[in-house]
Protein backbone atom coordinates (compact mmCIF):
# COMPACT_ATOMS: atom_id res chain seq x y z
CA UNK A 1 98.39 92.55 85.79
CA UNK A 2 102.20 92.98 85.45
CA UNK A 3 103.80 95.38 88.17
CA UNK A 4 104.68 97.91 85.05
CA UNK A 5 101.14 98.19 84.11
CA UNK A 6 100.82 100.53 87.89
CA UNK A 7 103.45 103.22 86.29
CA UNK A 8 101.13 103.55 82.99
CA UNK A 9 98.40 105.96 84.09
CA UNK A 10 100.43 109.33 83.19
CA UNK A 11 100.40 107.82 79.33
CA UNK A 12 96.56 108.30 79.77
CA UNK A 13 97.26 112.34 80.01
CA UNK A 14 99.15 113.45 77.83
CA UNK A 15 102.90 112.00 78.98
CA UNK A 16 104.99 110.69 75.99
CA UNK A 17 106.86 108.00 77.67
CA UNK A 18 107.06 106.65 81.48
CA UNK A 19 110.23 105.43 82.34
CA UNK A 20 110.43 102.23 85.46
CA UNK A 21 113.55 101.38 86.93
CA UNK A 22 113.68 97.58 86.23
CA UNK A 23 113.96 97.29 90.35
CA UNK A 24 110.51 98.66 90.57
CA UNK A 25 109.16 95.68 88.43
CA UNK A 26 110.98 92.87 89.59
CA UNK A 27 108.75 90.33 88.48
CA UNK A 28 108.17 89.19 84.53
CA UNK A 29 106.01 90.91 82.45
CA UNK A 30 102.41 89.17 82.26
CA UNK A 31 101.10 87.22 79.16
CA UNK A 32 99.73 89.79 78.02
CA UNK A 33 103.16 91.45 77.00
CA UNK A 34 103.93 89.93 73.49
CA UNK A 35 107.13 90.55 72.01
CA UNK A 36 107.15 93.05 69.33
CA UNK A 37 109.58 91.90 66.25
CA UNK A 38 109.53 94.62 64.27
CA UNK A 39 109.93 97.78 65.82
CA UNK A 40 111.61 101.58 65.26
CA UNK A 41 115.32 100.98 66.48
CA UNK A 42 116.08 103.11 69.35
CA UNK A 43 119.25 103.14 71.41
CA UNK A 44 120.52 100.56 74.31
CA UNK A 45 116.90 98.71 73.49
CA UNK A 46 117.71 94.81 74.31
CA UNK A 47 113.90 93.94 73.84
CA UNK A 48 110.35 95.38 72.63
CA UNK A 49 106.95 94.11 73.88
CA UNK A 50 103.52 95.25 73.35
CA UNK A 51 99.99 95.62 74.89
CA UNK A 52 97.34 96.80 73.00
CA UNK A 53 98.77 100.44 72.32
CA UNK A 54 101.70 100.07 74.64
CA UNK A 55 104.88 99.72 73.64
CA UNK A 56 107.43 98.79 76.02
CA UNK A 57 111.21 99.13 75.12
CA UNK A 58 113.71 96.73 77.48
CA UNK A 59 117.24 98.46 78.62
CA UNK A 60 119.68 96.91 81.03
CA UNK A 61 118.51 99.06 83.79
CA UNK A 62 114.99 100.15 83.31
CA UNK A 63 111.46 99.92 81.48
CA UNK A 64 110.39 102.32 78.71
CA UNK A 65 107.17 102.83 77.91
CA UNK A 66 105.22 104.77 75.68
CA UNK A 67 101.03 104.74 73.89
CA UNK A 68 101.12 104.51 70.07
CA UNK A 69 98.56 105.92 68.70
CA UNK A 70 97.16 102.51 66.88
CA UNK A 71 97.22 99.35 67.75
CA UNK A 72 99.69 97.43 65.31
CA UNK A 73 97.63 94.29 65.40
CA UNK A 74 94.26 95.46 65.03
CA UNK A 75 95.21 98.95 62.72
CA UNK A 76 98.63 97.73 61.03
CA UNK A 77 98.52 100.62 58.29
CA UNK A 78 97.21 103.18 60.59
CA UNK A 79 100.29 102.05 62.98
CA UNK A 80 102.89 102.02 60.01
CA UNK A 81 101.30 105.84 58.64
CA UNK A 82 100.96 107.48 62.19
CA UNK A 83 103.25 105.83 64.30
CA UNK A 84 106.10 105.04 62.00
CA UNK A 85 106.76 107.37 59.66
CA UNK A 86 109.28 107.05 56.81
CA UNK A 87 111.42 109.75 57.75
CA UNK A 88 111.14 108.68 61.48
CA UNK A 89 112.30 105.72 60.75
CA UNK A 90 115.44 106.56 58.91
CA UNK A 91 116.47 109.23 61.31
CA UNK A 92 116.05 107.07 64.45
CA UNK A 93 117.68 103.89 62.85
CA UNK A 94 120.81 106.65 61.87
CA UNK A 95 120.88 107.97 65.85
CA UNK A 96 120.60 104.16 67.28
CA UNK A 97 123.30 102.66 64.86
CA UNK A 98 125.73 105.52 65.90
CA UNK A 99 124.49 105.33 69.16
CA UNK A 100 125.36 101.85 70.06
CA UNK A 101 128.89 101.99 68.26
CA UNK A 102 129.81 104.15 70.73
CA UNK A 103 127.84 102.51 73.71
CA UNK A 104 130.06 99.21 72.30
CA UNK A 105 133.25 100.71 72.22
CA UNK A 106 132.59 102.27 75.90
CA UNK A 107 131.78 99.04 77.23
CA UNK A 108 134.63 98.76 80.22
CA UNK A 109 134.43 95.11 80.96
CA UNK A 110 135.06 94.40 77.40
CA UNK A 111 138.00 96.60 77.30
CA UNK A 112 139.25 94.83 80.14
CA UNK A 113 138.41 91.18 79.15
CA UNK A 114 139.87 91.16 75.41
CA UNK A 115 141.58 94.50 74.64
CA UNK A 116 143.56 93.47 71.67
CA UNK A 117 140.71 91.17 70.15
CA UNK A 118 138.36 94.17 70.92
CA UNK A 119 140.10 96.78 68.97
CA UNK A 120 140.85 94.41 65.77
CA UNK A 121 136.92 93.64 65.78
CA UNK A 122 136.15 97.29 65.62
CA UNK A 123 138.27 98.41 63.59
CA UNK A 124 138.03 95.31 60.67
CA UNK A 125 133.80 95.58 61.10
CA UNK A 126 133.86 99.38 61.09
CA UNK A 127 136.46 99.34 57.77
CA UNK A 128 133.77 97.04 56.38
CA UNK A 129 131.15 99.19 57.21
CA UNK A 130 132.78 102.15 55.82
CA UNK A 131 133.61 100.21 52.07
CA UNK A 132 129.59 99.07 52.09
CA UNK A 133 128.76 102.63 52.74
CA UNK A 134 131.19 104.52 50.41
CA UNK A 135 130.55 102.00 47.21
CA UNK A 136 126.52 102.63 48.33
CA UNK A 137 127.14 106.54 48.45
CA UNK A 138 129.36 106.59 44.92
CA UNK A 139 127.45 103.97 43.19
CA UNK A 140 123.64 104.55 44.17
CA UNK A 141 121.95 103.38 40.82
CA UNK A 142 123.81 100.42 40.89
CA UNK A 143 122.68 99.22 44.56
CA UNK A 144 119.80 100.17 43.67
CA UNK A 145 119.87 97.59 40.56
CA UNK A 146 121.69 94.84 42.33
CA UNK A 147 118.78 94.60 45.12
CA UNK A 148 115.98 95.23 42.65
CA UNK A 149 117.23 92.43 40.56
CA UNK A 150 118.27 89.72 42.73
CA UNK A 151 118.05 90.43 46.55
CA UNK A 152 114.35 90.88 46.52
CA UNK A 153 113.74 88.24 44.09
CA UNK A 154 115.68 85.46 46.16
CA UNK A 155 113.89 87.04 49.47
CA UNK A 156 110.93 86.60 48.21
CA UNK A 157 111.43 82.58 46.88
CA UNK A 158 112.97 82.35 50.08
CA UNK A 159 110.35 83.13 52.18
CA UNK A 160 107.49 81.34 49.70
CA UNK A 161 109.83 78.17 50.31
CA UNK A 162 109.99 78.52 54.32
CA UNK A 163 106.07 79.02 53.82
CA UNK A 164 105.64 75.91 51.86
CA UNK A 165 107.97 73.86 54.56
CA UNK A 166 105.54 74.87 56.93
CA UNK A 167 102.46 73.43 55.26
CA UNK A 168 103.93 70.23 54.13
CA UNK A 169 106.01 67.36 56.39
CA UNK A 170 108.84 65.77 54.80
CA UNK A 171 108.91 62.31 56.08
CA UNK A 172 106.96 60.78 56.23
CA UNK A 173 105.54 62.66 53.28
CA UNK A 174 101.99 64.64 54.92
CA UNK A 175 100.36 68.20 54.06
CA UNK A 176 100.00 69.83 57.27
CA UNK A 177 97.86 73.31 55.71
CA UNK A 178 97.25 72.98 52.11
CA UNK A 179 96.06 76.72 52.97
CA UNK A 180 100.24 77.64 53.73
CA UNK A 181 101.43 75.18 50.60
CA UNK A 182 99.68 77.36 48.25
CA UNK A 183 100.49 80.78 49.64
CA UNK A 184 103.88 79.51 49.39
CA UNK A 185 104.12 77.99 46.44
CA UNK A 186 102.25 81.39 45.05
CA UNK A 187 105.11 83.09 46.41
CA UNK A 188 107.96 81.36 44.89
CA UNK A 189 105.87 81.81 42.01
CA UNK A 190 105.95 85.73 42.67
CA UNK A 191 109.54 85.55 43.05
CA UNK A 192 110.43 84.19 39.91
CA UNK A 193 108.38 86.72 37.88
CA UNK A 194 110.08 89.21 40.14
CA UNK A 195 113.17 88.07 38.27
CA UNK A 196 112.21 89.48 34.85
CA UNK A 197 109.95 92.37 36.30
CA UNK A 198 111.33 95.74 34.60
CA UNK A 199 113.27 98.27 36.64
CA UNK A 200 110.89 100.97 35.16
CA UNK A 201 108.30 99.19 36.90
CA UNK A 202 110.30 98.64 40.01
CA UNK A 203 110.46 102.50 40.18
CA UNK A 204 107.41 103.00 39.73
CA UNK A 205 106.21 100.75 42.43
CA UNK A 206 108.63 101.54 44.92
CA UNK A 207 108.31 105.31 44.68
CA UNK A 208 104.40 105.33 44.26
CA UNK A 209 104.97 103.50 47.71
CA UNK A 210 106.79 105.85 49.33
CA UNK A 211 104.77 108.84 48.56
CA UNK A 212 101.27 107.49 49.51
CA UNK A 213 103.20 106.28 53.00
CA UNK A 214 104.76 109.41 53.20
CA UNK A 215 101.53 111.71 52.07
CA UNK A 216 99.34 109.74 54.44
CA UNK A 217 101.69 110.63 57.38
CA UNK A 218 102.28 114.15 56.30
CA UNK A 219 98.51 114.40 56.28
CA UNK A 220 97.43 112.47 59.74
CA UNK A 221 100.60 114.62 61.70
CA UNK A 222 99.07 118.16 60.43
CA UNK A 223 95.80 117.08 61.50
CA UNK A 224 96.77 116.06 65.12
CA UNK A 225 98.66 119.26 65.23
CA UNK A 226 95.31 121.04 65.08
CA UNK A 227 94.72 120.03 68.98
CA UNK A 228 98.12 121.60 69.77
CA UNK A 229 100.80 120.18 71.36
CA UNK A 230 98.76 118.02 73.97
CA UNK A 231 97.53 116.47 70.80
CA UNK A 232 101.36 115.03 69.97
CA UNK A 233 103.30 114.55 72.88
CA UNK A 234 105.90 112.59 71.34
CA UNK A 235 107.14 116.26 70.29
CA UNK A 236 105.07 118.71 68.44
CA UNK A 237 107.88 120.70 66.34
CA UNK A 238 110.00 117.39 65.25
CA UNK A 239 106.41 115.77 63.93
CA UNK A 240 105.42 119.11 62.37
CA UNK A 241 109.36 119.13 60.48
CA UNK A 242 108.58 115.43 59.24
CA UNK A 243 105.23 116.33 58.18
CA UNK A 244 106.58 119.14 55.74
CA UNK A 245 109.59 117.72 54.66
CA UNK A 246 107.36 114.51 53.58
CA UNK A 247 105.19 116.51 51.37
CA UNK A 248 108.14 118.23 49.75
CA UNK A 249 109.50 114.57 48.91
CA UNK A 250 106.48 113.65 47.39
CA UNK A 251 105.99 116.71 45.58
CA UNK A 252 109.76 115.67 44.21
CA UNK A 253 109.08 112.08 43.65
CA UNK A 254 106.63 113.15 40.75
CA UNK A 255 109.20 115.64 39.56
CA UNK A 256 111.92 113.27 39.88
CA UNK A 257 111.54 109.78 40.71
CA UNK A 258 114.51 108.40 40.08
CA UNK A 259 116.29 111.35 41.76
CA UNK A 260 114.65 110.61 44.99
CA UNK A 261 115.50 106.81 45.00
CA UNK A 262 118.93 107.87 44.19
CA UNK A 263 118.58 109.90 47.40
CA UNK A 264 117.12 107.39 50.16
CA UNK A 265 119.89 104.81 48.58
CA UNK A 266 122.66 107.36 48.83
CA UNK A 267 120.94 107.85 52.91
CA UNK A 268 121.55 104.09 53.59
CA UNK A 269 125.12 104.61 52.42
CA UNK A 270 125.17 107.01 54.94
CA UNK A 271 123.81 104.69 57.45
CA UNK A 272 126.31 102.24 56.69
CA UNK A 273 129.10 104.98 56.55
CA UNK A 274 128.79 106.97 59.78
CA UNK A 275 128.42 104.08 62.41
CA UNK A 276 131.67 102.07 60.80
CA UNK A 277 133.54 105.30 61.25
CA UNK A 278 132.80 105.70 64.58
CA UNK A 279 134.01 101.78 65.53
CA UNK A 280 137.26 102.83 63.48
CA UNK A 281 138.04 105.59 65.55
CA UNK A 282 136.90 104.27 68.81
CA UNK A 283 138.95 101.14 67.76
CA UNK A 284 142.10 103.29 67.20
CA UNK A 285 141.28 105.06 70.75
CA UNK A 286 141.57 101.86 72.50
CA UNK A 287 144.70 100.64 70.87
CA UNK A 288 146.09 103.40 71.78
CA UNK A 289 144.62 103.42 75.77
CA UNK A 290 146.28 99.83 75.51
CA UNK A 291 149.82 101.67 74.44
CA UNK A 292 149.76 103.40 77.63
């Protein structure tokens, strides 16, 4: 047992998250603790590891740990319905990205070490930012179109042709899993109908998505709320908020389906937008502290 597991036990009552300075648990985490790749962003995270229904987040100084409702490996859907819900999702990845332009653009020793390299980064990555986001926000149909069309298409060949690499051996010339060289090859094969697959029906599968994801959430939050707020201590009133607004949005994706895409696409303009401001300006402020 790792040294962390010891701080765990309030998770067991009714505590959200425990928080361990990293001097408390100076040795490695134990085998147990795999890495978690795909996780909700959250600010100053360097790391994420999991345990069963813990979730540990990595900082520079300190542990953070909080129980998930369902275990990712063994309850995947449950996990992505209950513990990751759309509109969770969106609003923490907008807080994080803002978050750490600022925590960047704060960072002393870097202003110290390369002040005038510093700056131009910023400013040149958070003008980029800022011409991604604005052509998202005016042209949200077109995006849209543009990643339907060929983004997802060449994802998806691309990873049926990493999946077939894996089940064959170049030289000298060997199958390694026959199992792996037809999932890829069926993959590739996806991808290339993907090509010539109708928008209508890319709306229709995309948004048909979203609202059983977001209805099954919206559904699951109200009925934990039943037990109170003991019953969601990751915070009772912000759950209950996403739980509503969810089932307005998929009350409006039947009225409006295409208006809603337009909408989440428009919100990743905004994602784009906000954070590149904030390097602009906080680029500008440290020319400027360099003036001095």
């Amino acid at each position: 047992m790792s040294l962390i597991d010891e701080f765990l036990e309030p998770l067991a009552h009714g505590v959200w998250e425990v928080i361990v300075p990293k001097q408390s648990v100076p040795g490695p985490l134990d085998p147990e603790w795999q890495i978690s790749g795909i996780n909700i962003p959250s600010p100053g995270t360097i790391a994420s590891f999991r345990k069963g229904r813990y979730h540990a987040h990595e900082t520079k100084t300190e542990w953070r740990v909080h129980l998930d409702n369902h275990d990712p490996k063994n309850h995947p859907i449950l996990h992505l319905i209950d513990d990751a819900p759309l509109l969770l999702m969106i609003g923490d990845t907008f807080i994080t990205l803002v978050s750490g332009a600022r925590i960047t653009t704060g960072d002393q020793k870097m202003i110290l070490e390369g002040q005038e390299r510093a700056w131009q980064e910023m400013t040149l990555i958070g003008l980029a930012l800022i011409l991604i986001g604005l052509f998202i926000i005016t042209n949200p149909y077109l995006f849209f179109r543009g990643i339907i069309h060929l983004a997802i298409p060449l994802l998806t060949i691309a990873i049926g042709l990493v999946t077939v690499h894996k089940g064959v051996k170049i030289y000298p010339p060997q199958i390694r899993s026959g199992s792996l060289l037809a999932l890829g090859v069926c993959i590739v094969a996806i991808g290339i109908i993907a090509f010539s697959m109708p928008l209508a029906g890319w709306i229709t599968l995309i948004t048909g998505t979203l609202a059983v994801w977001m209805f099954a959430s919206a559904i699951i939050l109200l009925w934990r709320a039943r037990g109170g707020r003991t019953a969601i201590p990751e915070g009772f009133s912000s759950r209950i908020a996403i739980a509503l607004v969810s089932l307005l949005l998929v009350v409006l994706i039947f009225l409006n389906p295409i208006g809603i895409l337009v909408l989440l696409v428009t919100i990743i303009g905004w994602i784009a937008f906000f954070p590149g401001l904030v390097l602009v300006v906080n680029g500008i402020r440290l020319k400027k502290r360099m003036a001095r």
